[in-house]
PDB file of N, CA and C in Angstrom:
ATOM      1  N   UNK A   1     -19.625   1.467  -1.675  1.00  0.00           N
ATOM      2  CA  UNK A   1     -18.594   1.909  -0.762  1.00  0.00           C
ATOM      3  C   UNK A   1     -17.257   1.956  -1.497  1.00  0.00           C
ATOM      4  N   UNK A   2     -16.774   2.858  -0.981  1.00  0.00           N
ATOM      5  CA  UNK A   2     -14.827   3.291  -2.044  1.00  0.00           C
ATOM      6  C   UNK A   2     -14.316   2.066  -1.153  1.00  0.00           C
ATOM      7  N   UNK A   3     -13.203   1.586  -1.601  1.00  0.00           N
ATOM      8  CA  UNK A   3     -12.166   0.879  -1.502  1.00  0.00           C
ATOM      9  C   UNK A   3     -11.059   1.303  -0.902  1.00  0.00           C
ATOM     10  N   UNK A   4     -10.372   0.843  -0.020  1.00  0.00           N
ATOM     11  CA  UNK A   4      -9.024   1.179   0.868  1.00  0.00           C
ATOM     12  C   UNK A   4      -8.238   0.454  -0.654  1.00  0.00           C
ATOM     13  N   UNK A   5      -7.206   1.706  -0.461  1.00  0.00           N
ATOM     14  CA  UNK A   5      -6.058   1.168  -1.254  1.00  0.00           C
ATOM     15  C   UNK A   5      -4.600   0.478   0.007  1.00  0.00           C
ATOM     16  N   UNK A   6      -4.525  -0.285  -0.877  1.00  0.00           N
ATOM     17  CA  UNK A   6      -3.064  -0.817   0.011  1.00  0.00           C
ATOM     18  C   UNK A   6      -1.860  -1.235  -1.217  1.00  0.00           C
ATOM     19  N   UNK A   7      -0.949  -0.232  -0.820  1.00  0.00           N
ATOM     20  CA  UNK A   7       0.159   0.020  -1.716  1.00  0.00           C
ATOM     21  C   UNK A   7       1.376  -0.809  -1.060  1.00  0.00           C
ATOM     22  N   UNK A   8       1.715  -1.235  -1.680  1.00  0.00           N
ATOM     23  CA  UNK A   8       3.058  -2.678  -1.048  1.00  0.00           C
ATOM     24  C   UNK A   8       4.047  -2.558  -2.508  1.00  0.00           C
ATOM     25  N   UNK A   9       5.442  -3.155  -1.951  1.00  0.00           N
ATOM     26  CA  UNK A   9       6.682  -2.750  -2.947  1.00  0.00           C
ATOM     27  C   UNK A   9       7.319  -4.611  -3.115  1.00  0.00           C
ATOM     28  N   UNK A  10       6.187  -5.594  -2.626  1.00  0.00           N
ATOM     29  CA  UNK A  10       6.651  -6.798  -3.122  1.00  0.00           C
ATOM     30  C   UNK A  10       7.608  -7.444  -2.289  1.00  0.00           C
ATOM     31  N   UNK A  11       8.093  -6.959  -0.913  1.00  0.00           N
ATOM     32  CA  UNK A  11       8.715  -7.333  -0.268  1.00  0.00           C
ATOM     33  C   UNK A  11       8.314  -8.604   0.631  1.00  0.00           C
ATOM     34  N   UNK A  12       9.456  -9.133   1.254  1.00  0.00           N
ATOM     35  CA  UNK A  12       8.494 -10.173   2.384  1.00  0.00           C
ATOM     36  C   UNK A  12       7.195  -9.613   3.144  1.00  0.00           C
ATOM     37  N   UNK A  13       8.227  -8.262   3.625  1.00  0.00           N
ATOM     38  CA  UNK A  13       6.846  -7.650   4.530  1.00  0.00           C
ATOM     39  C   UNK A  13       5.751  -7.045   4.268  1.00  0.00           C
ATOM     40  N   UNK A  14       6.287  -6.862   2.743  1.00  0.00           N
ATOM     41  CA  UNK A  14       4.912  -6.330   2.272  1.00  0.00           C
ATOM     42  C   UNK A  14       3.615  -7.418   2.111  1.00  0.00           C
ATOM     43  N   UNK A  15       4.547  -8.018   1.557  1.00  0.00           N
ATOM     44  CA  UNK A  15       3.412  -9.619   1.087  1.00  0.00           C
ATOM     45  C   UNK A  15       2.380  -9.757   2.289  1.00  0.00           C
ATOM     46  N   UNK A  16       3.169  -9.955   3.222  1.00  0.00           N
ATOM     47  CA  UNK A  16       2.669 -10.770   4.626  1.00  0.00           C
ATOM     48  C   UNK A  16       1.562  -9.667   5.265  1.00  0.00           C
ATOM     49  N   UNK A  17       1.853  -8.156   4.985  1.00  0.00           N
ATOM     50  CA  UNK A  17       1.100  -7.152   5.654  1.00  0.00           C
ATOM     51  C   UNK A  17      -0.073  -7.405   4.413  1.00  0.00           C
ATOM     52  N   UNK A  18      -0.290  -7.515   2.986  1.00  0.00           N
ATOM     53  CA  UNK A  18      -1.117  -7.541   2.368  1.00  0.00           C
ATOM     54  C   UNK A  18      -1.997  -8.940   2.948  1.00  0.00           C
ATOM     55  N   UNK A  19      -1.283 -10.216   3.150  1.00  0.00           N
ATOM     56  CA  UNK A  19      -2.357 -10.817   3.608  1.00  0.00           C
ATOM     57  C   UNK A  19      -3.129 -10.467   4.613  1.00  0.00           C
ATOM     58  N   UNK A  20      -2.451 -10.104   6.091  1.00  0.00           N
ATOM     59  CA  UNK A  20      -3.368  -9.325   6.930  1.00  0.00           C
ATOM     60  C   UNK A  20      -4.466  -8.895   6.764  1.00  0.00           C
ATOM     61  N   UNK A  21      -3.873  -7.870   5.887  1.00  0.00           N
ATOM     62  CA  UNK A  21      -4.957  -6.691   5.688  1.00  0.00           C
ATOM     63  C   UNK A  21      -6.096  -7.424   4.589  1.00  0.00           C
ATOM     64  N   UNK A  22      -5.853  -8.056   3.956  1.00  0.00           N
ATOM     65  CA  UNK A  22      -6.990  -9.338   3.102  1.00  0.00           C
ATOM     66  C   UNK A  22      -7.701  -9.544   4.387  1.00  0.00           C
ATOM     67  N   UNK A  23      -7.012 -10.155   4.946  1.00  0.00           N
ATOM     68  CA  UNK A  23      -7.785 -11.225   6.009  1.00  0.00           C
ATOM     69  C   UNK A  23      -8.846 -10.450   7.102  1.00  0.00           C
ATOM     70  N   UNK A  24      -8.263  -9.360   7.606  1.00  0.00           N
ATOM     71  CA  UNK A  24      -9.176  -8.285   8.089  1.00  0.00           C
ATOM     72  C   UNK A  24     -10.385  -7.481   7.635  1.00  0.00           C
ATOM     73  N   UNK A  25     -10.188  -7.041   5.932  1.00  0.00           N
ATOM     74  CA  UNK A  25     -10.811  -6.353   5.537  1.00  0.00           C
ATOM     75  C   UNK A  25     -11.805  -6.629   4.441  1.00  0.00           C
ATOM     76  N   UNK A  26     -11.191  -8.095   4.030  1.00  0.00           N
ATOM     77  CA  UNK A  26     -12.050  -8.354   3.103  1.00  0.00           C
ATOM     78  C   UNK A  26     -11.020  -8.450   1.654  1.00  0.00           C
ATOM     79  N   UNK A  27     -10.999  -9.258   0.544  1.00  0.00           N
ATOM     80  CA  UNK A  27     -10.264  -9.008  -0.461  1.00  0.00           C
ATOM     81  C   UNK A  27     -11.464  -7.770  -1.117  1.00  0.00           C
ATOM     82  N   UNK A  28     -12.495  -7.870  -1.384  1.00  0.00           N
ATOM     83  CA  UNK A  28     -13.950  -7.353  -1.957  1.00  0.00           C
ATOM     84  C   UNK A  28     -13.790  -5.547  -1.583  1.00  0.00           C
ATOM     85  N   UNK A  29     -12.733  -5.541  -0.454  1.00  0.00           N
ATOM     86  CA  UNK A  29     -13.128  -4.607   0.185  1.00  0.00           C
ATOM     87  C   UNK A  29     -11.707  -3.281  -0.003  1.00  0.00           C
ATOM     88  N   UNK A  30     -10.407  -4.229  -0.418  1.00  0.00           N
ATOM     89  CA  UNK A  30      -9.365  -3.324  -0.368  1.00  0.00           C
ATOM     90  C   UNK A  30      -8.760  -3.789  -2.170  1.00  0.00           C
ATOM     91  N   UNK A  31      -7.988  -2.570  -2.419  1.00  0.00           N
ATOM     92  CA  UNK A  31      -7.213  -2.640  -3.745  1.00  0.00           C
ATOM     93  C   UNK A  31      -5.977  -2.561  -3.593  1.00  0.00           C
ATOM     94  N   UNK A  32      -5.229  -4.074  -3.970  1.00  0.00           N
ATOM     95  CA  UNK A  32      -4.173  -3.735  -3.776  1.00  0.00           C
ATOM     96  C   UNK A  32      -3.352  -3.612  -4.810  1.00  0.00           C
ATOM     97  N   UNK A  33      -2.160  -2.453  -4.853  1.00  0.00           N
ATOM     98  CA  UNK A  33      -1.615  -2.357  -5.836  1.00  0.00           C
ATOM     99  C   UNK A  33       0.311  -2.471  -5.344  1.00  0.00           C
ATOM    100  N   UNK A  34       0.480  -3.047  -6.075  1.00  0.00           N
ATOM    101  CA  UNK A  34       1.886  -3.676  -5.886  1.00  0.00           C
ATOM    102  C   UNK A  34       2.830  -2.183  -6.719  1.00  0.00           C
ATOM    103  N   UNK A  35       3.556  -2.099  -6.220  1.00  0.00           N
ATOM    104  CA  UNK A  35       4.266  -0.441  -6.992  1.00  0.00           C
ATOM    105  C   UNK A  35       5.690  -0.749  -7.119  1.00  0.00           C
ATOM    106  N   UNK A  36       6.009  -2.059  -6.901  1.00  0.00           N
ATOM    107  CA  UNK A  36       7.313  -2.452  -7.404  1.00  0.00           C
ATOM    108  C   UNK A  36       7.096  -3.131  -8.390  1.00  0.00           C
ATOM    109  N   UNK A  37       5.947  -3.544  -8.923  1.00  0.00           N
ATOM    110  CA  UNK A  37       5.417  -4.072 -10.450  1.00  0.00           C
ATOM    111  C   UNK A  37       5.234  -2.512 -10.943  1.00  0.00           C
ATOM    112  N   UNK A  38       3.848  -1.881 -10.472  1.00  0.00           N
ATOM    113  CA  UNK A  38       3.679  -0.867 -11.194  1.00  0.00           C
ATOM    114  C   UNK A  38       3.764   0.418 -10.778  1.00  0.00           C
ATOM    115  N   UNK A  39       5.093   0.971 -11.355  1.00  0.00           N
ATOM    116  CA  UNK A  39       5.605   2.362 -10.919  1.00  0.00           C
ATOM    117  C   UNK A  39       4.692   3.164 -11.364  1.00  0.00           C
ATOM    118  N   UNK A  40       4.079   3.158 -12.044  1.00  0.00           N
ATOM    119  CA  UNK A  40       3.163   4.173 -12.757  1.00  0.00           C
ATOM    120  C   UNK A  40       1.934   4.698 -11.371  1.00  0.00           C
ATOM    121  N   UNK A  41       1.894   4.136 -10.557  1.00  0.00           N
ATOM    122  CA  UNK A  41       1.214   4.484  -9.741  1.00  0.00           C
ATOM    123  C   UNK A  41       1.892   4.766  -7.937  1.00  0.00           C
ATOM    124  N   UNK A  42       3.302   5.238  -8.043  1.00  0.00           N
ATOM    125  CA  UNK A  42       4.421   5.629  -7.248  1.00  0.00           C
ATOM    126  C   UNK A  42       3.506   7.240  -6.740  1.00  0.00           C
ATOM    127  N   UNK A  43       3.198   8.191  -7.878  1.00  0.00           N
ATOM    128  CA  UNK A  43       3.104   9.727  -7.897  1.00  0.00           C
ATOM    129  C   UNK A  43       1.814   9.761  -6.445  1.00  0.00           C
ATOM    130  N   UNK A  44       1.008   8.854  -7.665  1.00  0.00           N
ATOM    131  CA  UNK A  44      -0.547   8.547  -6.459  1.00  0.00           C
ATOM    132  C   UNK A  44      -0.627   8.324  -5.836  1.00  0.00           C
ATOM    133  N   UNK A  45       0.449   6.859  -4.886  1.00  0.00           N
ATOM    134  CA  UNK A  45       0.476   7.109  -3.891  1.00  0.00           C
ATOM    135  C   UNK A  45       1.021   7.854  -2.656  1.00  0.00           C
ATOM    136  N   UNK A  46       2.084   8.586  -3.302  1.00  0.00           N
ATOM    137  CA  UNK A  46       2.504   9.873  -2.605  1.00  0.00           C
ATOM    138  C   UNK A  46       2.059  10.399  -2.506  1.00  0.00           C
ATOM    139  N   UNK A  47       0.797  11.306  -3.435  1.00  0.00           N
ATOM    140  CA  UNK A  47       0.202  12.515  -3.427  1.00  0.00           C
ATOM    141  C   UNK A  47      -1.213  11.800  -2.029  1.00  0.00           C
ATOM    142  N   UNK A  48      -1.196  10.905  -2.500  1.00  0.00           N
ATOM    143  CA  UNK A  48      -2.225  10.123  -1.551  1.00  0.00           C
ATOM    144  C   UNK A  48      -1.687  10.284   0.388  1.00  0.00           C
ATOM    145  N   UNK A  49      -0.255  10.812   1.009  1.00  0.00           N
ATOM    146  CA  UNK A  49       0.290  10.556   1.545  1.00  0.00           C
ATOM    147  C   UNK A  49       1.212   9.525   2.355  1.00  0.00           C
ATOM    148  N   UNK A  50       1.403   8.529   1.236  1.00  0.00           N
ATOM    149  CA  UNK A  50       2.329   7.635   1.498  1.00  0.00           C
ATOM    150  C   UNK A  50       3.817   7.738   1.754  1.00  0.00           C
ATOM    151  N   UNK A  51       4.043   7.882   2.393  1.00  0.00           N
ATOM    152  CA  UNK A  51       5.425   7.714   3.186  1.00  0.00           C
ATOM    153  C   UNK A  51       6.710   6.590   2.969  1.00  0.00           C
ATOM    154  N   UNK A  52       6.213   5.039   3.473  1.00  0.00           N
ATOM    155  CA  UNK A  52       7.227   4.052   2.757  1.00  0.00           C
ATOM    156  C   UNK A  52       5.576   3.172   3.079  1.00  0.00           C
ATOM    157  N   UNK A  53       6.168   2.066   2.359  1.00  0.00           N
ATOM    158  CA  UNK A  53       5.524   0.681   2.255  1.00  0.00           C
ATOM    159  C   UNK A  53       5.894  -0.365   3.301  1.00  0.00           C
ATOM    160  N   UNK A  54       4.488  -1.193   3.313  1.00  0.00           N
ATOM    161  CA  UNK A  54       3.179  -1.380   3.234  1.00  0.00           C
ATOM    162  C   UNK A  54       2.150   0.234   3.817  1.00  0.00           C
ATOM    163  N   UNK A  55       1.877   0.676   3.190  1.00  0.00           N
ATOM    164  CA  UNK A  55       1.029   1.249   3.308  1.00  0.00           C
ATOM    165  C   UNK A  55      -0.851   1.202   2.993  1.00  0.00           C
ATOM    166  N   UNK A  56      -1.702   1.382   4.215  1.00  0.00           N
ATOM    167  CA  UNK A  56      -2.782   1.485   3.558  1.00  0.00           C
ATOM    168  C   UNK A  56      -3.721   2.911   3.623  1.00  0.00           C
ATOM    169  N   UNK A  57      -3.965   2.931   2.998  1.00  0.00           N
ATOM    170  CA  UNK A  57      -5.012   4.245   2.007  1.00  0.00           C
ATOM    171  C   UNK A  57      -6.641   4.466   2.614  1.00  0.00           C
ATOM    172  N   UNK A  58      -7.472   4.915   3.504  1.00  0.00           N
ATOM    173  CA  UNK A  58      -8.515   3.905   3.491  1.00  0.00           C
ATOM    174  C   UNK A  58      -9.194   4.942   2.515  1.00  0.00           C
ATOM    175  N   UNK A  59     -10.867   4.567   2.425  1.00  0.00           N
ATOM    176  CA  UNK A  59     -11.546   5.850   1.952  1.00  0.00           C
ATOM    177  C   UNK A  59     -11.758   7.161   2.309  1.00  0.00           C
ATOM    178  N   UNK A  60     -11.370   7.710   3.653  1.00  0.00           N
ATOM    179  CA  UNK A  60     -11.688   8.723   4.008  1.00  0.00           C
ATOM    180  C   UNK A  60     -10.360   8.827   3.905  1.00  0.00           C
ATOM    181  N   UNK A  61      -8.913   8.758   3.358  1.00  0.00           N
ATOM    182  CA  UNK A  61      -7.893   9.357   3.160  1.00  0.00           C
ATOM    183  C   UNK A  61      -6.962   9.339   3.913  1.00  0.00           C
ATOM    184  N   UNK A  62      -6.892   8.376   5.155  1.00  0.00           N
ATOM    185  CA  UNK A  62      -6.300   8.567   6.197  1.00  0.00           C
ATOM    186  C   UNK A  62      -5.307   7.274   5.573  1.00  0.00           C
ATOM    187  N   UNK A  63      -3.799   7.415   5.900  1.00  0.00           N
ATOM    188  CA  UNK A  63      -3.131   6.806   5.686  1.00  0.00           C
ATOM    189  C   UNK A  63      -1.753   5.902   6.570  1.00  0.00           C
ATOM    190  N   UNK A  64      -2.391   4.839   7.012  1.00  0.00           N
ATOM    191  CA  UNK A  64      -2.039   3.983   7.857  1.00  0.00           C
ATOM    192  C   UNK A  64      -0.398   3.237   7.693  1.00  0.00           C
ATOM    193  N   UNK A  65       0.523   3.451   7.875  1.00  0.00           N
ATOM    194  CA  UNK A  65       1.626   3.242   7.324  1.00  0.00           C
ATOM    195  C   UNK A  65       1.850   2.061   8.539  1.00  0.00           C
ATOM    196  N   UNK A  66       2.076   0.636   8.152  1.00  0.00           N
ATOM    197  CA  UNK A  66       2.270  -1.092   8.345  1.00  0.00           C
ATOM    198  C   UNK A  66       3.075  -1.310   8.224  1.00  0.00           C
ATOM    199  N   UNK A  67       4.152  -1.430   9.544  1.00  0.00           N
ATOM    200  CA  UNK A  67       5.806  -2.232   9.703  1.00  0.00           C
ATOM    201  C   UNK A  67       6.348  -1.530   8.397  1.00  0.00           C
ATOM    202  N   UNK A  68       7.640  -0.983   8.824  1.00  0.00           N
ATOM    203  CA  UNK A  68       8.755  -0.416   7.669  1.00  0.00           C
ATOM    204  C   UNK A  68       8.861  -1.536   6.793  1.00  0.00           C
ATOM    205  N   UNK A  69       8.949  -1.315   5.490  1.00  0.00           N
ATOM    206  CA  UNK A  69       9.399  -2.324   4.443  1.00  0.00           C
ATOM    207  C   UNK A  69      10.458  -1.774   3.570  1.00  0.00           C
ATOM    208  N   UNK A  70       9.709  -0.588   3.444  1.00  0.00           N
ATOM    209  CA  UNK A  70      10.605   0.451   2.098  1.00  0.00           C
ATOM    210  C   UNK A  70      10.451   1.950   2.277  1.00  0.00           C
ATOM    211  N   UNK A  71      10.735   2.956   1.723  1.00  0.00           N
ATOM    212  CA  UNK A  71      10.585   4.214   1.595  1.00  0.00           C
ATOM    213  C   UNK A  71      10.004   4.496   0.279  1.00  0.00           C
ATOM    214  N   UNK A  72       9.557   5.174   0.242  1.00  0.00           N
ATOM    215  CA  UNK A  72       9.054   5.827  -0.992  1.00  0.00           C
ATOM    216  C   UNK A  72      10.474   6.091  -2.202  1.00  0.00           C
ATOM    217  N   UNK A  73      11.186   6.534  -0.727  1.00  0.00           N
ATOM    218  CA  UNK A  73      12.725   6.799  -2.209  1.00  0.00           C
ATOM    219  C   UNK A  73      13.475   5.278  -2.988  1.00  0.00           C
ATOM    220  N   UNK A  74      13.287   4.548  -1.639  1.00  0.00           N
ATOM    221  CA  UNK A  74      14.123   3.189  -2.268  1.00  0.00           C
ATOM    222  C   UNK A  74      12.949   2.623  -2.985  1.00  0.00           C
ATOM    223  N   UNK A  75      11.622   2.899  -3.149  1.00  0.00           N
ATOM    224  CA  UNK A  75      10.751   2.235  -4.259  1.00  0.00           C
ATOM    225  C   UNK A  75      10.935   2.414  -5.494  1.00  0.00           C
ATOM    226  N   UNK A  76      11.610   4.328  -5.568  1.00  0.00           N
ATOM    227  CA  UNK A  76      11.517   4.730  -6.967  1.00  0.00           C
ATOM    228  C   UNK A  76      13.100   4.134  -7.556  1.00  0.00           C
ATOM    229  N   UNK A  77      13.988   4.197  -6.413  1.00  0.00           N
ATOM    230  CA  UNK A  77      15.562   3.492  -7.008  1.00  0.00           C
ATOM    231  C   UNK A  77      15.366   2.654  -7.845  1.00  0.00           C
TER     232      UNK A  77
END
């Protein structure tokens, strides 16, 4: 089975929405990638349709956007 991505910018709220979503889904089950560590993966999750952060990704592409934290623009600032 593919993996839900969950893209977070390191914030309080991000943190706290990543545990959630651990706790719901399984760690086994989601990838999370922190994008205020690694910008290199900012493009992907845009093209992915990410909007602002916490965002999650699932496998069928649908993209669940979790309490405002950040924007996509203040990630890349």
């Amino acid at each position: 089975m593919k993996k839900s991505i969950f893209y977070h910018a390191g914030c309080p709220v991000c943190k706290s929405a990543e545990h959630d979503v651990i706790d719901l889904a399984g760690s086994d089950n989601v990838e999370i990638v922190n994008i205020g560590e690694n910008k290199s993966r900012i493009d992907e999750a845009e093209k992915s349709g990410v909007q602002s952060v916490p965002a999650l990704v699932t496998p069928n592409g649908n993209v669940l956007h979790i309490n405002f934290g950040a924007s996509m623009e203040d990630v890349k600032a």
